[in-house]
Structures are given as structure tokens and as C-alpha cells.
PDB file of N, CA and C in Angstrom:
ATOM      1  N   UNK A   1      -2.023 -34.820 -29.364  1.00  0.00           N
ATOM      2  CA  UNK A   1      -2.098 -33.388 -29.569  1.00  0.00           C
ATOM      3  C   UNK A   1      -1.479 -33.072 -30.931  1.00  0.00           C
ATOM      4  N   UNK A   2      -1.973 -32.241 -31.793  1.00  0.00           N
ATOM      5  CA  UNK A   2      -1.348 -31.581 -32.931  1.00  0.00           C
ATOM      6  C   UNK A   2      -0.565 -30.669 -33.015  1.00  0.00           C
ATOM      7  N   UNK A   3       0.293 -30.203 -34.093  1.00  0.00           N
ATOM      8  CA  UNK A   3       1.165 -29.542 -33.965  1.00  0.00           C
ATOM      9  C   UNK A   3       0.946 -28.102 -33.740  1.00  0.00           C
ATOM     10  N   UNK A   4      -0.598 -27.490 -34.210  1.00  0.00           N
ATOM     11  CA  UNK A   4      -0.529 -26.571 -33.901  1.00  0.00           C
ATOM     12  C   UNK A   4      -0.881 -26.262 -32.233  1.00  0.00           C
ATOM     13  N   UNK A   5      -1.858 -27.089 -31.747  1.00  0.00           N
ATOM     14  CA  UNK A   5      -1.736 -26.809 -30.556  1.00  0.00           C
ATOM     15  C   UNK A   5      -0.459 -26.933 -29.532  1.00  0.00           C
ATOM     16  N   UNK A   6       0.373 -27.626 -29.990  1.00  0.00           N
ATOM     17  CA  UNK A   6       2.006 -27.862 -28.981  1.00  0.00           C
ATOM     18  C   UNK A   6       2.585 -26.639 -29.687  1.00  0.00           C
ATOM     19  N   UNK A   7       2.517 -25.670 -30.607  1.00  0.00           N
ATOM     20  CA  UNK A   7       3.382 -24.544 -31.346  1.00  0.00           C
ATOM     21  C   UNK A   7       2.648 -23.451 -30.257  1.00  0.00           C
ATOM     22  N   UNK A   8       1.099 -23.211 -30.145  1.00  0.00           N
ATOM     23  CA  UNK A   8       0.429 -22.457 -29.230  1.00  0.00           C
ATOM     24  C   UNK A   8       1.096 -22.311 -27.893  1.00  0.00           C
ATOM     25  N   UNK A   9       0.622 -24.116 -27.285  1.00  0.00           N
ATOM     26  CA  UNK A   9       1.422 -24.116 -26.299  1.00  0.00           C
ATOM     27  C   UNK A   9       3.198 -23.737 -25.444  1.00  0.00           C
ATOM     28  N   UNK A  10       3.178 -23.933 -26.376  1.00  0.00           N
ATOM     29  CA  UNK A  10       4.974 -23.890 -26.389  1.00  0.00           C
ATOM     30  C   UNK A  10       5.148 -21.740 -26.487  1.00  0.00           C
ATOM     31  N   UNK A  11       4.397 -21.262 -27.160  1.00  0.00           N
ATOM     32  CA  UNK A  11       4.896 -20.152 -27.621  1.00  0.00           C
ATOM     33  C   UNK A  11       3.679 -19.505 -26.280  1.00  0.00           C
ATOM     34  N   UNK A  12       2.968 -19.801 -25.498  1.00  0.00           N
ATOM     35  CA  UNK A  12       2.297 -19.003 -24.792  1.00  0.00           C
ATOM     36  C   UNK A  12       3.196 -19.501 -23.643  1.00  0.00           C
ATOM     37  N   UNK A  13       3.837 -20.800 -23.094  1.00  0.00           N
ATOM     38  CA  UNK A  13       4.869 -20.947 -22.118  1.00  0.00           C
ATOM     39  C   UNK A  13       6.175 -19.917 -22.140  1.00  0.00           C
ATOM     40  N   UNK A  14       6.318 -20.174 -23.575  1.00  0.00           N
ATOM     41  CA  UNK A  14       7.617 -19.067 -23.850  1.00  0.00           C
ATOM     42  C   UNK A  14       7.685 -17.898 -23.147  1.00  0.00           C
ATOM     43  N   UNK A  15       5.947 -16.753 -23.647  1.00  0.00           N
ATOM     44  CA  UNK A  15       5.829 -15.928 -23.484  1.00  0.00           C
ATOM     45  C   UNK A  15       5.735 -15.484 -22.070  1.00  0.00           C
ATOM     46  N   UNK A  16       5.235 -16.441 -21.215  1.00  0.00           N
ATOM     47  CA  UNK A  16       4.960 -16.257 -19.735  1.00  0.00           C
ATOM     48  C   UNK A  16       6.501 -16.373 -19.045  1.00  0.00           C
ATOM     49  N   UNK A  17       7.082 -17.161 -19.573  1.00  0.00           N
ATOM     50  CA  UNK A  17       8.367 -17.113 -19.093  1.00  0.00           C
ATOM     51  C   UNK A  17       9.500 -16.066 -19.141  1.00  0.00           C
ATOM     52  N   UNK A  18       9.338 -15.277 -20.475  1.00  0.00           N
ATOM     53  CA  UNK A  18       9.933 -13.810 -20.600  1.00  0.00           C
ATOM     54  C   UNK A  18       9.846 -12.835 -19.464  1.00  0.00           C
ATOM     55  N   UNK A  19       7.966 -13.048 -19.659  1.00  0.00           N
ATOM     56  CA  UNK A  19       7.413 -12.124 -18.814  1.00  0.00           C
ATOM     57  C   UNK A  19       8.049 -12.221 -17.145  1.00  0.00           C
ATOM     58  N   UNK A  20       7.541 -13.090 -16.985  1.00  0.00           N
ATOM     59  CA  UNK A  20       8.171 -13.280 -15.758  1.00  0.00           C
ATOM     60  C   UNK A  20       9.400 -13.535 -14.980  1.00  0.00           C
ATOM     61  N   UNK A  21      10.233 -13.370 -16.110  1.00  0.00           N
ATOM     62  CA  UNK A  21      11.798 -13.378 -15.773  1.00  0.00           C
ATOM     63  C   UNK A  21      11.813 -11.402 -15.885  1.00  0.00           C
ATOM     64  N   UNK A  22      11.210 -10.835 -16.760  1.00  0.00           N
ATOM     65  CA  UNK A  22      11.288  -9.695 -16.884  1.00  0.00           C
ATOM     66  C   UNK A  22      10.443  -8.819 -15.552  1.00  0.00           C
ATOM     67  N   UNK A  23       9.859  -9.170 -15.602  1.00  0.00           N
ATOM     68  CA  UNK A  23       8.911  -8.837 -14.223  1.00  0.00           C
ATOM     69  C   UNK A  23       9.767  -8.883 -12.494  1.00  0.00           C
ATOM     70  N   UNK A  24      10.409 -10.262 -12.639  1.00  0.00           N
ATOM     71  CA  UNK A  24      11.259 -10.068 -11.766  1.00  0.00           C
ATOM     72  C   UNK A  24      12.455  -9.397 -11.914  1.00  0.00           C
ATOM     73  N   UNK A  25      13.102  -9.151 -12.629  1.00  0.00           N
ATOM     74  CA  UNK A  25      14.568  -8.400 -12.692  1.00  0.00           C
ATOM     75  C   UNK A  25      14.043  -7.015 -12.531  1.00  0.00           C
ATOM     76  N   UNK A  26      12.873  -6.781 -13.036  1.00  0.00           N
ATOM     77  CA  UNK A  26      12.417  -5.233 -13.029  1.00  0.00           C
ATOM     78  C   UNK A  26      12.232  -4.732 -11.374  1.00  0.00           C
ATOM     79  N   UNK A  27      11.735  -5.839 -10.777  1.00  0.00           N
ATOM     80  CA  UNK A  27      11.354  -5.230  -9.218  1.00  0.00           C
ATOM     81  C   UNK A  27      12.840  -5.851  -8.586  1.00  0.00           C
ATOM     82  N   UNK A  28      13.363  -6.497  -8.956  1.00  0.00           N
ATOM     83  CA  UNK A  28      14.594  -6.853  -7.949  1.00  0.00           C
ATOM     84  C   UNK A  28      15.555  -5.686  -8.303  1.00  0.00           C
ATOM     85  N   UNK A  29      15.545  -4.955  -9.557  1.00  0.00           N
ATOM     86  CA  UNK A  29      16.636  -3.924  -9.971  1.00  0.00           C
ATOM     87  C   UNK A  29      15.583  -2.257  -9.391  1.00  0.00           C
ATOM     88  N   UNK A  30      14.195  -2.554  -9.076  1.00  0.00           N
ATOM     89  CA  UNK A  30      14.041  -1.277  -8.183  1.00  0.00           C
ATOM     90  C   UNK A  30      14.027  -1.331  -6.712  1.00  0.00           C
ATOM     91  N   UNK A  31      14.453  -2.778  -6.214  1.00  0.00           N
ATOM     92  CA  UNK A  31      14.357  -3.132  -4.816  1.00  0.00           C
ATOM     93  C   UNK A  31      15.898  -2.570  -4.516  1.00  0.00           C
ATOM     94  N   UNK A  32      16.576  -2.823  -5.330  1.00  0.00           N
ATOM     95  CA  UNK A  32      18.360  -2.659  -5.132  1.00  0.00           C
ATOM     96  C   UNK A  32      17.821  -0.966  -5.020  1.00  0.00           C
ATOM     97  N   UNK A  33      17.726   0.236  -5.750  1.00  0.00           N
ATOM     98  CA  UNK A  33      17.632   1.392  -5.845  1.00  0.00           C
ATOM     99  C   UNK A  33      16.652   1.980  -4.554  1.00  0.00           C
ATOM    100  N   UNK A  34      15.756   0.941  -3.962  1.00  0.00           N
ATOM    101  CA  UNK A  34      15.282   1.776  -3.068  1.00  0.00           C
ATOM    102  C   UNK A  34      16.051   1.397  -2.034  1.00  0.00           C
ATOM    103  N   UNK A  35      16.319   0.191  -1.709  1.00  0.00           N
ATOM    104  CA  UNK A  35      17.299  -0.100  -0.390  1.00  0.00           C
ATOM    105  C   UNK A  35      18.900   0.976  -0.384  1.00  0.00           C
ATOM    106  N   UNK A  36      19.023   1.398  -1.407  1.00  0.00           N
ATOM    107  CA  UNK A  36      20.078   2.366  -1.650  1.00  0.00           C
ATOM    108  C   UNK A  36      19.899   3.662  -0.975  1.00  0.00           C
ATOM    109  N   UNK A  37      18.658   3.916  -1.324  1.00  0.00           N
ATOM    110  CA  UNK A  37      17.708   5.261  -0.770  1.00  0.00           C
ATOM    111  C   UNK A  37      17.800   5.679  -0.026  1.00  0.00           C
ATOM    112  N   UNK A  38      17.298   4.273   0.855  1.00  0.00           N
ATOM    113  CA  UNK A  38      16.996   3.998   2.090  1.00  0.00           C
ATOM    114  C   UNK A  38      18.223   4.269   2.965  1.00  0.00           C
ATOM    115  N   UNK A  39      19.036   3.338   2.833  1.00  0.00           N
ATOM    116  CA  UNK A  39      20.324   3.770   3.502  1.00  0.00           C
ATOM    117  C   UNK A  39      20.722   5.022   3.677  1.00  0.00           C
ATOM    118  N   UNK A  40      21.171   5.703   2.700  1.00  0.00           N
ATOM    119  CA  UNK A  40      21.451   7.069   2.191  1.00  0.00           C
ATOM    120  C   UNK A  40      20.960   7.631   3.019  1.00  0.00           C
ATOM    121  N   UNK A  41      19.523   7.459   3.171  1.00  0.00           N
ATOM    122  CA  UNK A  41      18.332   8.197   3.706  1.00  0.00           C
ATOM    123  C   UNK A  41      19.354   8.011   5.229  1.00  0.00           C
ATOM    124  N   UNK A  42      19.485   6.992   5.984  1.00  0.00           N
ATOM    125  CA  UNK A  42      19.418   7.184   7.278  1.00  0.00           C
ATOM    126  C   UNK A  42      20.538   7.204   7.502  1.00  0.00           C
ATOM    127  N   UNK A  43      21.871   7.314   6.906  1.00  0.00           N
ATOM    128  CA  UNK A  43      23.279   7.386   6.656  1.00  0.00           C
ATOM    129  C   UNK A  43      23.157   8.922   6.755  1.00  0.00           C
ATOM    130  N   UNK A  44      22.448   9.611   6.360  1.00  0.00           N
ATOM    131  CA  UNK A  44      22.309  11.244   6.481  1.00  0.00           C
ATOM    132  C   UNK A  44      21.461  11.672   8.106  1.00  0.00           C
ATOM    133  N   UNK A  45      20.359  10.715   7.885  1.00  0.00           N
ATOM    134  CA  UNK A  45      20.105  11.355   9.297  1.00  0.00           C
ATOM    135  C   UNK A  45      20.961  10.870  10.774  1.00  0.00           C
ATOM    136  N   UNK A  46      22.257   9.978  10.288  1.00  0.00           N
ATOM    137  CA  UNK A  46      22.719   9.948  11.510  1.00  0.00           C
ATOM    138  C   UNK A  46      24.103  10.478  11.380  1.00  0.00           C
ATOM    139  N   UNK A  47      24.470  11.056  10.227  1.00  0.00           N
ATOM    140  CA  UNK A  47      25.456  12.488  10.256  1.00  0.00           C
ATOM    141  C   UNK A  47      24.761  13.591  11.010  1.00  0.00           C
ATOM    142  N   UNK A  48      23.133  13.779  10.686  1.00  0.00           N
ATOM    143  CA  UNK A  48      22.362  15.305  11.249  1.00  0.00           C
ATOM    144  C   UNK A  48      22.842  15.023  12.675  1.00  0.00           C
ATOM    145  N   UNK A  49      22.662  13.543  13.210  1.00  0.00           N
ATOM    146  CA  UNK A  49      22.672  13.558  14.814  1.00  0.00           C
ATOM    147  C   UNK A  49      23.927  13.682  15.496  1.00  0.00           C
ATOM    148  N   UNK A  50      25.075  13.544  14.652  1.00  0.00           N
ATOM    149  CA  UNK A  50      26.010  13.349  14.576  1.00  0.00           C
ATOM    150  C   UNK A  50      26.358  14.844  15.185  1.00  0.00           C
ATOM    151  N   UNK A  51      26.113  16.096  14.140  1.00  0.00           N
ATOM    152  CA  UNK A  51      26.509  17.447  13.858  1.00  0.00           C
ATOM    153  C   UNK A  51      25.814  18.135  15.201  1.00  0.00           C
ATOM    154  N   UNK A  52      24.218  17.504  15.424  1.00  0.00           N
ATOM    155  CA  UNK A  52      23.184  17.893  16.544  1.00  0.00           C
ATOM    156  C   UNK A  52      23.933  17.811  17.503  1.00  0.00           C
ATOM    157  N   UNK A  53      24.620  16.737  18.134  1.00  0.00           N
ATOM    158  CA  UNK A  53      25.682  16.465  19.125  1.00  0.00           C
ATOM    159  C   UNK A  53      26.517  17.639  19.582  1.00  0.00           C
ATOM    160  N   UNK A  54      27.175  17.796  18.073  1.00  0.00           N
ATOM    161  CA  UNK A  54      28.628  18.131  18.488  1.00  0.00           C
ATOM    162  C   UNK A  54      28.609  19.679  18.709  1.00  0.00           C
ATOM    163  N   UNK A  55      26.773  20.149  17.743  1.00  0.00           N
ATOM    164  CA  UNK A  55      26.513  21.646  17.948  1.00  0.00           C
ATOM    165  C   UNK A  55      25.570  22.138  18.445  1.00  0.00           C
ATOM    166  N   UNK A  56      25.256  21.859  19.791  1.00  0.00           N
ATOM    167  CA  UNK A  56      23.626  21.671  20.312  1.00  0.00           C
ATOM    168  C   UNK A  56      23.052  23.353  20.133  1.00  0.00           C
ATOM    169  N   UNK A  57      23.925  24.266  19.745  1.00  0.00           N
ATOM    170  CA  UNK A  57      23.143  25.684  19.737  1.00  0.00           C
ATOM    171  C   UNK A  57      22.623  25.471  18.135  1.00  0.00           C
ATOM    172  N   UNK A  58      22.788  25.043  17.680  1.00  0.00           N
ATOM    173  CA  UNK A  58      22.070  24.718  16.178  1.00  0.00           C
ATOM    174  C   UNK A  58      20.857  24.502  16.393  1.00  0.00           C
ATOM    175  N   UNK A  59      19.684  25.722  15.598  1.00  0.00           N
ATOM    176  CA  UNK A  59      18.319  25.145  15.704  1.00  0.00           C
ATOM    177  C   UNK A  59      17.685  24.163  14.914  1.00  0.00           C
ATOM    178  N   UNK A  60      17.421  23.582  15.148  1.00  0.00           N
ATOM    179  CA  UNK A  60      16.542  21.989  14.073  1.00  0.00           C
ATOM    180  C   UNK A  60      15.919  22.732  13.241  1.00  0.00           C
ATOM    181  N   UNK A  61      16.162  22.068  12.480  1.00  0.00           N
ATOM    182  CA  UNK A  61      15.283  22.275  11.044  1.00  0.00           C
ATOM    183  C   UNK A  61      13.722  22.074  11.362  1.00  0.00           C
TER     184      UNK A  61
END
């Protein structure tokens, strides 16, 4: 093989490898933010059930 084809090669491996290190940190750093959400999310609805309990003349939303 010649040098320019191992410089090709080498620099289109490179490039896939960025990519895909970047590709993953991008969805693993919006997987962290939605599992955050998420929680939040049901960390609140089990304060609502919490309050529903303790104030049953409260009408539901």
C-alpha cells in the first residue's frame, strides 16, 4: 500500500473515531438529563400523592 492511501486511511479511521466518541458522549450526556427528568418527574408526583393523602378535600387537578 502507498503512502497516500495509509494517510486516507488513517485520517478517515481518525475521523470515524471522533465521530463516534462524540456521538456517544452526546447521547450518554442527554440520557443523564432525561433520567434526571424523569425522576423529578415522579419525585413530584409522589409528593402530589403524598399532599392527596394528607388533604383528601383538595380537588385534583
Amino acid at each position: 500500500m502507498n503512502t497516500a492511501a495509509q494517510w486516507f486511511w488513517g485520517l478517515t479511521t481518525l475521523a470515524c473515531l471522533i465521530w463516534y466518541s462524540t456521538m456517544t458522549f452526546l447521547v450518554a450526556y442527554r440520557g443523564v438529563i432525561d433520567i434526571r427528568g424523569m425522576l423529578g418527574r415522579l419525585r413530584q408526583g409522589q409528593l402530589d400523592d403524598e399532599e392527596e393523602r394528607e388533604n383528601p378535600t383538595k380537588p385534583a387537578v
